[in-house]
N, C-alpha and C. Protein backbone atom coordinates (compact mmCIF):
# COMPACT_ATOMS: atom_id res chain seq x y z
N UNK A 1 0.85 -1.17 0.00
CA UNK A 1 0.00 0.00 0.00
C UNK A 1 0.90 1.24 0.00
N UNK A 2 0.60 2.15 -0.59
CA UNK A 2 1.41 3.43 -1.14
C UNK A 2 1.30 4.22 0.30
N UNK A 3 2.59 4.69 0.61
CA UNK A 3 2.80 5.52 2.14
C UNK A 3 1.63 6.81 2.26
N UNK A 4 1.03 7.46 1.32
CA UNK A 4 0.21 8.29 1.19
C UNK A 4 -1.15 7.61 1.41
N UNK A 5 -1.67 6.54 1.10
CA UNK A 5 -2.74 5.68 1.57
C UNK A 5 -2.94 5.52 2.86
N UNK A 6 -1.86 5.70 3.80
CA UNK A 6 -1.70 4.96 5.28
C UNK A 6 -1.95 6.54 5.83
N UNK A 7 -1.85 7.99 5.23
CA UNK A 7 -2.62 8.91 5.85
C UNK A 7 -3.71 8.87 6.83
N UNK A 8 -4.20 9.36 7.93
CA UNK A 8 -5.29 9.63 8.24
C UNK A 8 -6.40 10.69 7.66
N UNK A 9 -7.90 10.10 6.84
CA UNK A 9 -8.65 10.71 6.07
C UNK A 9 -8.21 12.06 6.69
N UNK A 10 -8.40 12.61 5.17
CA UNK A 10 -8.16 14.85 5.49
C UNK A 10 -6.74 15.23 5.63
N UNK A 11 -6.32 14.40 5.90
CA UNK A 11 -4.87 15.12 6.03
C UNK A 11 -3.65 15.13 4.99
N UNK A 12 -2.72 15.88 4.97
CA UNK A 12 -1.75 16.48 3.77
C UNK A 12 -0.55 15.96 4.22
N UNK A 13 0.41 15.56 3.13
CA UNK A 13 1.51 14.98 3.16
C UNK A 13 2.29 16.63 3.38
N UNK A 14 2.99 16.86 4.29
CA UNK A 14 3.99 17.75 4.56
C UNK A 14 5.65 17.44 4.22
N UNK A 15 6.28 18.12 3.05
CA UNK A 15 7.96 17.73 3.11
C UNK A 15 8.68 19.11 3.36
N UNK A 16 9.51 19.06 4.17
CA UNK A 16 9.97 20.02 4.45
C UNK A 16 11.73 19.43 4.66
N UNK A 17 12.73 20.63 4.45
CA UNK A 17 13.69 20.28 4.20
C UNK A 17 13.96 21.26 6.37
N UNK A 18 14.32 20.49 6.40
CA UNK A 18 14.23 20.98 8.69
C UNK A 18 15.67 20.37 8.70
N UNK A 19 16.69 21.31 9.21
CA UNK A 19 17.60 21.87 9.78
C UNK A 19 18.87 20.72 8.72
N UNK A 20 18.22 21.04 7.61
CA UNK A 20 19.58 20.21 6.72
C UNK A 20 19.24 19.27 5.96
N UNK A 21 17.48 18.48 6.67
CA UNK A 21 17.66 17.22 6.34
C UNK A 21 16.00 17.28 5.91
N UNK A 22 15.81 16.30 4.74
CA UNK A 22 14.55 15.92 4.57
C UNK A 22 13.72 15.79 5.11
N UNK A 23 12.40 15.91 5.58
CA UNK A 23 11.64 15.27 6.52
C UNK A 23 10.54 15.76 5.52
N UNK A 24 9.16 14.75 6.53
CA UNK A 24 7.83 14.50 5.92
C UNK A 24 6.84 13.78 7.00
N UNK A 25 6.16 13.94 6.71
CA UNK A 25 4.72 13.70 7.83
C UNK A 25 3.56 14.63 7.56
N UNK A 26 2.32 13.51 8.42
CA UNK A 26 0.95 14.10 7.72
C UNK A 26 0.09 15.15 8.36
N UNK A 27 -0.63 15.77 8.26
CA UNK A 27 -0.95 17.18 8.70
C UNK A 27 -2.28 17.67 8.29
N UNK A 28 -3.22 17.78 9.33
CA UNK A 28 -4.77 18.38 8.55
C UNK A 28 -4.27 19.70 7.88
N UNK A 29 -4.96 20.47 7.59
CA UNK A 29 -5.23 21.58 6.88
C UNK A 29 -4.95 22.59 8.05
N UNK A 30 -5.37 22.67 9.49
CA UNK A 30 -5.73 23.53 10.34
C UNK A 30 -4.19 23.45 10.86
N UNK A 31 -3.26 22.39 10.79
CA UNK A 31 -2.17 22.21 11.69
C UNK A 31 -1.08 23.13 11.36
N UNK A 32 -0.75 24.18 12.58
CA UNK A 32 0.29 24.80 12.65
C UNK A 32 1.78 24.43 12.34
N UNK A 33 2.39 25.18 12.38
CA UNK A 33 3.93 24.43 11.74
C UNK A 33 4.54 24.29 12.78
N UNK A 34 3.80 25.13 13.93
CA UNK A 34 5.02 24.69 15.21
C UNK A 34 4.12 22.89 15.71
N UNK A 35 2.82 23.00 15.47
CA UNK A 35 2.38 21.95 16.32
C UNK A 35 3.20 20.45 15.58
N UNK A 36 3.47 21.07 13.77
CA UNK A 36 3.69 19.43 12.87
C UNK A 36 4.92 19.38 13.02
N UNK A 37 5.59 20.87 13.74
CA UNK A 37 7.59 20.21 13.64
C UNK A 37 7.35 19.52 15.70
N UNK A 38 6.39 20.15 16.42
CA UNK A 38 6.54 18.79 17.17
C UNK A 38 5.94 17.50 17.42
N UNK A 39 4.45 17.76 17.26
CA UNK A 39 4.38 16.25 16.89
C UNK A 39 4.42 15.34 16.03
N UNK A 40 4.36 15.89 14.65
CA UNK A 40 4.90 14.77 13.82
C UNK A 40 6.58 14.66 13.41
N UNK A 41 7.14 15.39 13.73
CA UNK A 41 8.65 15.50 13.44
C UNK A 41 9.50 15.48 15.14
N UNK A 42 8.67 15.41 15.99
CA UNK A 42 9.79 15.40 17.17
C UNK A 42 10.37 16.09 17.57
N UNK A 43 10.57 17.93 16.98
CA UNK A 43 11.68 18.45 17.21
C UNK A 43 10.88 19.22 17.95
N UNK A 44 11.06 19.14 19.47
CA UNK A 44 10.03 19.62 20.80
C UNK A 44 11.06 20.75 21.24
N UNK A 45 12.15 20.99 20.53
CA UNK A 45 12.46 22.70 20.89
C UNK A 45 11.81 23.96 20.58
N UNK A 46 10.87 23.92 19.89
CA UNK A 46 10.11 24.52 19.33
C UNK A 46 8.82 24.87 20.00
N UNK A 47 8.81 25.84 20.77
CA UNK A 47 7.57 25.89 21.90
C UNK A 47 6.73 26.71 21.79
N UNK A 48 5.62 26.33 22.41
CA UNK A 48 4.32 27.13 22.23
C UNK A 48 4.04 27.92 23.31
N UNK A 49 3.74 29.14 23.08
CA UNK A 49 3.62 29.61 24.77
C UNK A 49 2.44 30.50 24.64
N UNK A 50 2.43 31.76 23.68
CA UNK A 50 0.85 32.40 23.62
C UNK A 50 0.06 31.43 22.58
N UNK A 51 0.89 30.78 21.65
CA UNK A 51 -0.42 30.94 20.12
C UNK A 51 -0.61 31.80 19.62
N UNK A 52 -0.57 33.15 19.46
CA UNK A 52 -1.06 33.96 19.03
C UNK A 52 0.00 35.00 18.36
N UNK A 53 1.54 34.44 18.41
CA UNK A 53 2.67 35.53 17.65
C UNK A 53 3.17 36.33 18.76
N UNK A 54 2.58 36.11 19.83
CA UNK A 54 3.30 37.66 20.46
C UNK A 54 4.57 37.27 20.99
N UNK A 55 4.60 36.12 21.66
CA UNK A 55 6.31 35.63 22.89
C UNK A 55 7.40 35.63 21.65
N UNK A 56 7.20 34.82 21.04
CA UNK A 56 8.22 34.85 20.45
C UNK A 56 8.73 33.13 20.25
N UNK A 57 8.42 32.49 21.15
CA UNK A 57 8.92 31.25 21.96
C UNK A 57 9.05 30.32 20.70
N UNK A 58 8.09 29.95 19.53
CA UNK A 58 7.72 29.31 18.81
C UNK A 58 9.17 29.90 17.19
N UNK A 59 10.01 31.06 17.32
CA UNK A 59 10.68 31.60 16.50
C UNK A 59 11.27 30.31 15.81
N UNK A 60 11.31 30.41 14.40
CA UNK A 60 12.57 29.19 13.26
C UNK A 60 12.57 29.97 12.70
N UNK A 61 13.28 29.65 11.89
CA UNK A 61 13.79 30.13 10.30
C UNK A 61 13.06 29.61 9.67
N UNK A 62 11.96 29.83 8.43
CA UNK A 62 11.48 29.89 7.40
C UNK A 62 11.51 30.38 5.94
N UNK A 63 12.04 29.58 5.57
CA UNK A 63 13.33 29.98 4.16
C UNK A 63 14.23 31.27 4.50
N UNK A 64 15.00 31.10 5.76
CA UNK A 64 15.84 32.08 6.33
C UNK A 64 14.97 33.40 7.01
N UNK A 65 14.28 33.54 7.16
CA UNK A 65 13.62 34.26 7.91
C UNK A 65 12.83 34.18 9.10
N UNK A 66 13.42 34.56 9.97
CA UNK A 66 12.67 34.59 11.18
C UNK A 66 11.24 34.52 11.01
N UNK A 67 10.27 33.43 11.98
CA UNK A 67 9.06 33.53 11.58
C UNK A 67 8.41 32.98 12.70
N UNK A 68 7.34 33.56 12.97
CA UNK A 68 6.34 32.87 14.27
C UNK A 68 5.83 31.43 13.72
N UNK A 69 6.13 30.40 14.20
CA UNK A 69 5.77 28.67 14.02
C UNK A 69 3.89 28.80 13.85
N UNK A 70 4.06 29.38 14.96
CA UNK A 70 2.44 29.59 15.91
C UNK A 70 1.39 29.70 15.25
N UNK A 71 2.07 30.87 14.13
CA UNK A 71 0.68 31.33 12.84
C UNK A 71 1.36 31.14 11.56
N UNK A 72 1.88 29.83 11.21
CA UNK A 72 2.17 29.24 9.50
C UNK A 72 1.67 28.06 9.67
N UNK A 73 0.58 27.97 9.00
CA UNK A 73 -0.06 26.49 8.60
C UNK A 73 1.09 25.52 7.95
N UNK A 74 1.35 24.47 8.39
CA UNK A 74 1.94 23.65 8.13
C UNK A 74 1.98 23.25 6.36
N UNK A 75 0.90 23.80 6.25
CA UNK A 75 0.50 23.41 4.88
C UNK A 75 1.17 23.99 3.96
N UNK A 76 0.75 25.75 4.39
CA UNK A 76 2.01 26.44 3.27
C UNK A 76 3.24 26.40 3.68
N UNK A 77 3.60 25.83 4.55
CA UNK A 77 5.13 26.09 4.78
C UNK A 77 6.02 24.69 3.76
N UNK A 78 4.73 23.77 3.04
CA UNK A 78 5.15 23.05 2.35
C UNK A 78 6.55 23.06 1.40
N UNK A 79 7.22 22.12 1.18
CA UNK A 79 8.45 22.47 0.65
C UNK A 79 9.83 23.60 0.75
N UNK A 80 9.40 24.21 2.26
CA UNK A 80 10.56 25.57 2.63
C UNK A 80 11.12 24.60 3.51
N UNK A 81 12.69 25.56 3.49
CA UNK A 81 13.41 25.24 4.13
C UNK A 81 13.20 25.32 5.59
N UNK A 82 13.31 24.97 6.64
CA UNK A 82 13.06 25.01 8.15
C UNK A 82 14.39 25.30 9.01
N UNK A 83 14.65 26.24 10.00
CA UNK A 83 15.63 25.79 10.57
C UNK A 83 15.25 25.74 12.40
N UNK A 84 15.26 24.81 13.23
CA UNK A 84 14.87 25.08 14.79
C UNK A 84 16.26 24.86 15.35
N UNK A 85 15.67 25.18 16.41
CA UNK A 85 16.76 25.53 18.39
C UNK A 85 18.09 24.05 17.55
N UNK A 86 17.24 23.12 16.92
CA UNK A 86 17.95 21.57 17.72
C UNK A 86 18.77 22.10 16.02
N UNK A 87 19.00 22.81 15.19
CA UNK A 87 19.25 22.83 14.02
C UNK A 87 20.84 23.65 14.33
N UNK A 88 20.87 24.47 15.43
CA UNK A 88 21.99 25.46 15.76
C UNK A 88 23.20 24.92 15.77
N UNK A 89 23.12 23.74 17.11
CA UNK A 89 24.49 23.02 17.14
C UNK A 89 25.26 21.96 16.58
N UNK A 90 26.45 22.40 15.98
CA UNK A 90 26.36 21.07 15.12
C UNK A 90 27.66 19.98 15.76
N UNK A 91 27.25 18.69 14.93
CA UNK A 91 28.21 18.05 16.00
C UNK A 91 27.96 17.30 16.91
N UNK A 92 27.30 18.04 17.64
CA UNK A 92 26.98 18.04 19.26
C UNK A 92 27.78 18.66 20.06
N UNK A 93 27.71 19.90 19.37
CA UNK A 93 29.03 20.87 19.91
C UNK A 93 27.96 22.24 19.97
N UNK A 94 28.04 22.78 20.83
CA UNK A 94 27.31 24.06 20.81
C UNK A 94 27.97 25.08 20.05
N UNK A 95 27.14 26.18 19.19
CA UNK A 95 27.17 26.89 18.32
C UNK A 95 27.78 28.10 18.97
N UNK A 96 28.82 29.10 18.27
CA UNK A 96 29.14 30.37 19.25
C UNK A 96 28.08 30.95 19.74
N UNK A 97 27.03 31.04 19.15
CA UNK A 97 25.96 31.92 19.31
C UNK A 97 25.30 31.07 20.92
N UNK A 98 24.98 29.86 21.03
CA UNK A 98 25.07 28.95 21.91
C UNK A 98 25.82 28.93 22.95
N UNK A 99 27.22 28.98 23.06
CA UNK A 99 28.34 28.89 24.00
C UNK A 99 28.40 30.58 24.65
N UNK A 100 27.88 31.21 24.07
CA UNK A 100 28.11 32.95 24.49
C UNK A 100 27.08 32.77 25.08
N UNK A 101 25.41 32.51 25.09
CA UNK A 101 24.35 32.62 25.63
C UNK A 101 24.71 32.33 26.93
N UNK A 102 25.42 30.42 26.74
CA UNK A 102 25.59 30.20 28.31
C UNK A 102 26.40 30.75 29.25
N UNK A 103 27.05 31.23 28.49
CA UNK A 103 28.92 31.83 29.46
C UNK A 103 28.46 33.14 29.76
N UNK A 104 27.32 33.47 29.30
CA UNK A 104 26.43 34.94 29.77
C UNK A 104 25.32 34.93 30.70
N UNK A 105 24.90 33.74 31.09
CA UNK A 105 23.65 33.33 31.76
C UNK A 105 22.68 33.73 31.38
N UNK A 106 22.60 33.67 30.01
CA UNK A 106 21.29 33.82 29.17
C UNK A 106 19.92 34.34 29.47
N UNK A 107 19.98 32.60 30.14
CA UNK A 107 18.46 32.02 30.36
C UNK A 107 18.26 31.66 31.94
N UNK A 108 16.76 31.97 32.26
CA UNK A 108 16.93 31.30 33.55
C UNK A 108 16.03 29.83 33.37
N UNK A 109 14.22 29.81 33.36
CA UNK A 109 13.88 28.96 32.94
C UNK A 109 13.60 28.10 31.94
N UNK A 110 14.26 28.74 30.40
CA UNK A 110 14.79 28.20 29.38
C UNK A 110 13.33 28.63 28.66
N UNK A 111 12.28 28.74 29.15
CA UNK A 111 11.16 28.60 28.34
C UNK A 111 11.51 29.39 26.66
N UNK A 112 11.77 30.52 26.48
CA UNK A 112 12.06 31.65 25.73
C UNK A 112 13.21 31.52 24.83
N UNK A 113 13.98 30.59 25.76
CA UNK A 113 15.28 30.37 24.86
C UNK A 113 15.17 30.26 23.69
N UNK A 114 14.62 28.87 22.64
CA UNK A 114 14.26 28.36 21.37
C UNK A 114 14.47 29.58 20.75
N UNK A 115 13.14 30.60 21.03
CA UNK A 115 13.00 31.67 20.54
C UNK A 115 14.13 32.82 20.05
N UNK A 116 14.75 33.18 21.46
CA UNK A 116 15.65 34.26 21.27
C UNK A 116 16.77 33.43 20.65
N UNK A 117 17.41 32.18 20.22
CA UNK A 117 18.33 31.78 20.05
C UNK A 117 18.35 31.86 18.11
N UNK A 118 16.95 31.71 17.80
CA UNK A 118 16.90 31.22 16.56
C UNK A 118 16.70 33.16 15.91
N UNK A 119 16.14 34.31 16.74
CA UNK A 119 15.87 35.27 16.15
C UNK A 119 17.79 35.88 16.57
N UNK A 120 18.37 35.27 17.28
CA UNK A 120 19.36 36.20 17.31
C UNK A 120 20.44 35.49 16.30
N UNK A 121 20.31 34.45 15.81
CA UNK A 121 20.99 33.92 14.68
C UNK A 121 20.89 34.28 13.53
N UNK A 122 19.59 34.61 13.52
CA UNK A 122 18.95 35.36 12.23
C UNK A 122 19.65 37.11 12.19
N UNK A 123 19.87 37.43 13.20
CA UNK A 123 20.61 38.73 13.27
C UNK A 123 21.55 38.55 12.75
N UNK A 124 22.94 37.70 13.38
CA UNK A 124 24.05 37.35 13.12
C UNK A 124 24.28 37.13 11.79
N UNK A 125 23.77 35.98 11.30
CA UNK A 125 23.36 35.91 9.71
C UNK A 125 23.56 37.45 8.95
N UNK A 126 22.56 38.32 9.24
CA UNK A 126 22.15 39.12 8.67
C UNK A 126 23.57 40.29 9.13
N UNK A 127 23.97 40.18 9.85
CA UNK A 127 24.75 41.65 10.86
C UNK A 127 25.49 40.74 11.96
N UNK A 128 26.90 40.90 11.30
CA UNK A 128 27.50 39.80 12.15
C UNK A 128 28.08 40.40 13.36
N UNK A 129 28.27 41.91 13.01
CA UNK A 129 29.05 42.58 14.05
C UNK A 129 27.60 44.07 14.42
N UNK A 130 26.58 43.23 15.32
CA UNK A 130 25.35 44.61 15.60
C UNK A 130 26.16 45.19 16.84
N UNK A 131 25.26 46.49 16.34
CA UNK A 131 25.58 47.08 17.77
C UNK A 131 24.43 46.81 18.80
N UNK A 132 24.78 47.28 20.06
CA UNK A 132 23.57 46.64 21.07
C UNK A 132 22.24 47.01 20.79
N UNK A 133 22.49 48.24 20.40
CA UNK A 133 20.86 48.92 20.29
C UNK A 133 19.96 47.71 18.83
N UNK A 134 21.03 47.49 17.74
CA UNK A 134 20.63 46.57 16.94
C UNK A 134 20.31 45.16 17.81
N UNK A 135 20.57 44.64 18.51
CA UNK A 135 20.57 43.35 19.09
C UNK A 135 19.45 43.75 19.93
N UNK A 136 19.36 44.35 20.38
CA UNK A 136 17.84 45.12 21.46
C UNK A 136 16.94 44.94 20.50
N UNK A 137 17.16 45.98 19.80
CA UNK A 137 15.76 45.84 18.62
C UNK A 137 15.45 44.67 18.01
N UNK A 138 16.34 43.65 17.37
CA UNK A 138 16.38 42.70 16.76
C UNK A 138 15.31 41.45 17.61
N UNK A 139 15.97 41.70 19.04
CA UNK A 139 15.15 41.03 20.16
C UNK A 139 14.04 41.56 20.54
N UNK A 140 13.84 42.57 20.64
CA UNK A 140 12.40 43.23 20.79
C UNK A 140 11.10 42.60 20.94
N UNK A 141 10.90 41.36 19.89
CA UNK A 141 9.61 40.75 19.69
C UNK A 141 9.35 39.32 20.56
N UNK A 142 10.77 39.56 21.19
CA UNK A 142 10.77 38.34 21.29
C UNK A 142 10.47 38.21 23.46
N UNK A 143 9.21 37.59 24.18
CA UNK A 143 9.45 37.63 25.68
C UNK A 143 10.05 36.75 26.48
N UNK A 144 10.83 37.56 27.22
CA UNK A 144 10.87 36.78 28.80
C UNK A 144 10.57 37.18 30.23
N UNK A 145 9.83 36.54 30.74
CA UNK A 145 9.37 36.76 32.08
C UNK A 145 10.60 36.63 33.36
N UNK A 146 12.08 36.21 33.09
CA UNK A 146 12.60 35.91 33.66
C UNK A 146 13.57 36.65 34.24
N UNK A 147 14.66 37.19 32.85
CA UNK A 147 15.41 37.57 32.74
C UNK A 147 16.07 38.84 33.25
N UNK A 148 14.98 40.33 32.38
CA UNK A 148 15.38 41.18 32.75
C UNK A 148 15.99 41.57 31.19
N UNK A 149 16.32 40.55 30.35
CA UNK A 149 16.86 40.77 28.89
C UNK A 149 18.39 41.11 29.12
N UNK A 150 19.15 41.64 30.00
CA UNK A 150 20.35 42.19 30.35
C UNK A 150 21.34 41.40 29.71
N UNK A 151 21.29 40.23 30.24
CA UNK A 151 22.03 39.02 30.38
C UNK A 151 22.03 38.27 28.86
N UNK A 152 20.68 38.49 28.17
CA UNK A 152 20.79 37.94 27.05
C UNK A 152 20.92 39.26 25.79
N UNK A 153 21.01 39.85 25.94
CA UNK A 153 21.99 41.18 24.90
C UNK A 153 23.04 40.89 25.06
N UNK A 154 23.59 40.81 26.61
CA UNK A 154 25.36 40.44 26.73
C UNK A 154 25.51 39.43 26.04
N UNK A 155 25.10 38.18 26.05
CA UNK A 155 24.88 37.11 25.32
C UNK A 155 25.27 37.06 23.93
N UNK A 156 24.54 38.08 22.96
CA UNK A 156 24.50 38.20 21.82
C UNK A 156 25.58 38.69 21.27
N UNK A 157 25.85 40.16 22.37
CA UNK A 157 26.74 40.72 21.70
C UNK A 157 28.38 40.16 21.74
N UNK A 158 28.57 39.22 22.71
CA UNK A 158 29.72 38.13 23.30
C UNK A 158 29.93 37.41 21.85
N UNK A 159 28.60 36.80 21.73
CA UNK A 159 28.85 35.91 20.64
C UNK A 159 29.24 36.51 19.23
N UNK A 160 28.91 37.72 19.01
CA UNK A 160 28.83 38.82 17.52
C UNK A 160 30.92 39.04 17.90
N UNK A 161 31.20 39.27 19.17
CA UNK A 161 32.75 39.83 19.58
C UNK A 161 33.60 38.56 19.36
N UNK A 162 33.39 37.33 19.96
CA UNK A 162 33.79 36.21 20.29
C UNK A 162 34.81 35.12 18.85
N UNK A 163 35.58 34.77 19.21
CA UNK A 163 35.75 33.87 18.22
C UNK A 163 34.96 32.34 18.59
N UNK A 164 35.17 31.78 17.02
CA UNK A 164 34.36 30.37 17.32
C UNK A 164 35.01 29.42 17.70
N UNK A 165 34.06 28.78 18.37
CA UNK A 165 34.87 27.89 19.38
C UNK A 165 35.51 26.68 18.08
N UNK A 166 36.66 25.95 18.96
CA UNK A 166 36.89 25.24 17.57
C UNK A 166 35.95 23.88 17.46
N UNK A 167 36.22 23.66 15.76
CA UNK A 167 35.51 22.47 15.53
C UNK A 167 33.61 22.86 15.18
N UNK A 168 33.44 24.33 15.85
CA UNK A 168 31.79 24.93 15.59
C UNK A 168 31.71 25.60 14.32
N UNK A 169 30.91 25.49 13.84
CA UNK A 169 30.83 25.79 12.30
C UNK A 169 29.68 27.65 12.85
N UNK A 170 30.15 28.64 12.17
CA UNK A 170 29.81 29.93 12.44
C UNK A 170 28.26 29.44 13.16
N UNK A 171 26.93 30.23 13.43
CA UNK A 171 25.65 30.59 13.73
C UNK A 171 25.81 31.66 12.81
């Protein structure tokens, strides 16, 4: 029987190319892209916290652009590239952008992390050397209840100053 037969009625074959590598799994019409990269793809770094775009928490890359998970139907995100939290380090070596967060005390209850990790990569990408007020703004959209944000600007801007650790391929 053809792998598309073994669907559950209504639902859409999803392929998405996620953090390098092929993937695919099935998806109603209504299913968010953060809900199909975690439950049908596993990759549970990817968190939900309002639904509604505002935290930030749910942030990937979507054909290189920063994008709320929360509000892209799984459906159109058909065939784009994906990148999440678990996409950063490679190896199993944490990413500069990664190794500066922690050596800065980032995070306290991690909830937010996913988020700010994947929109401040997207900075880096874009502006390898921001200035703070750029790294403020850049972060802007993104919440934490924890922090204070202090700690994770230092963070950013450590990692933008920092050389890469060896063996880590840039963020």
């Amino acid at each position: 029987m053809p792998e598309s037969d073994l669907r559950p009625q209504g639902s859409l074959t999803i392929r998405l190319q996620v953090n390098g590598e092929e993937r695919e799994g099935a998806a109603e019409g209504r299913t968010t892209l953060a809900d199909f990269l975690r439950d049908q793809l596993g990759l549970t770094g990817t968190h939900l916290g309002c639904e509604h775009g505002v935290c930030g928490a749910c942030t990937v890359l979507l054909d290189s652009l920063p994008t709320r998970s929360c509000l892209v139907l799984a459906a159109s995100a058909d065939g784009s590239h994906v990148e999440t939290v678990e996409g950063l380090a490679g190896n199993g070596q944490l990413s500069r952008l990664q190794r500066a967060m922690w050596d800065s005390h980032s995070f306290q209850c991690g909830f937010c992390t996913p988020g700010f990790l994947i929109q401040a990569a997207a900075l880096l990408a874009e502006n390898p050397s921001p200035t703070e007020a750029e790294v403020r703004h850049a972060l802007s959209g993104n919440l934490c209840r924890c922090t204070g944000y202090e700690s994770i600007v230092r963070g950013v801007m450590a990692a933008a100053a920092g050389p890469e650790p060896a063996g880590v391929e840039p963020t």
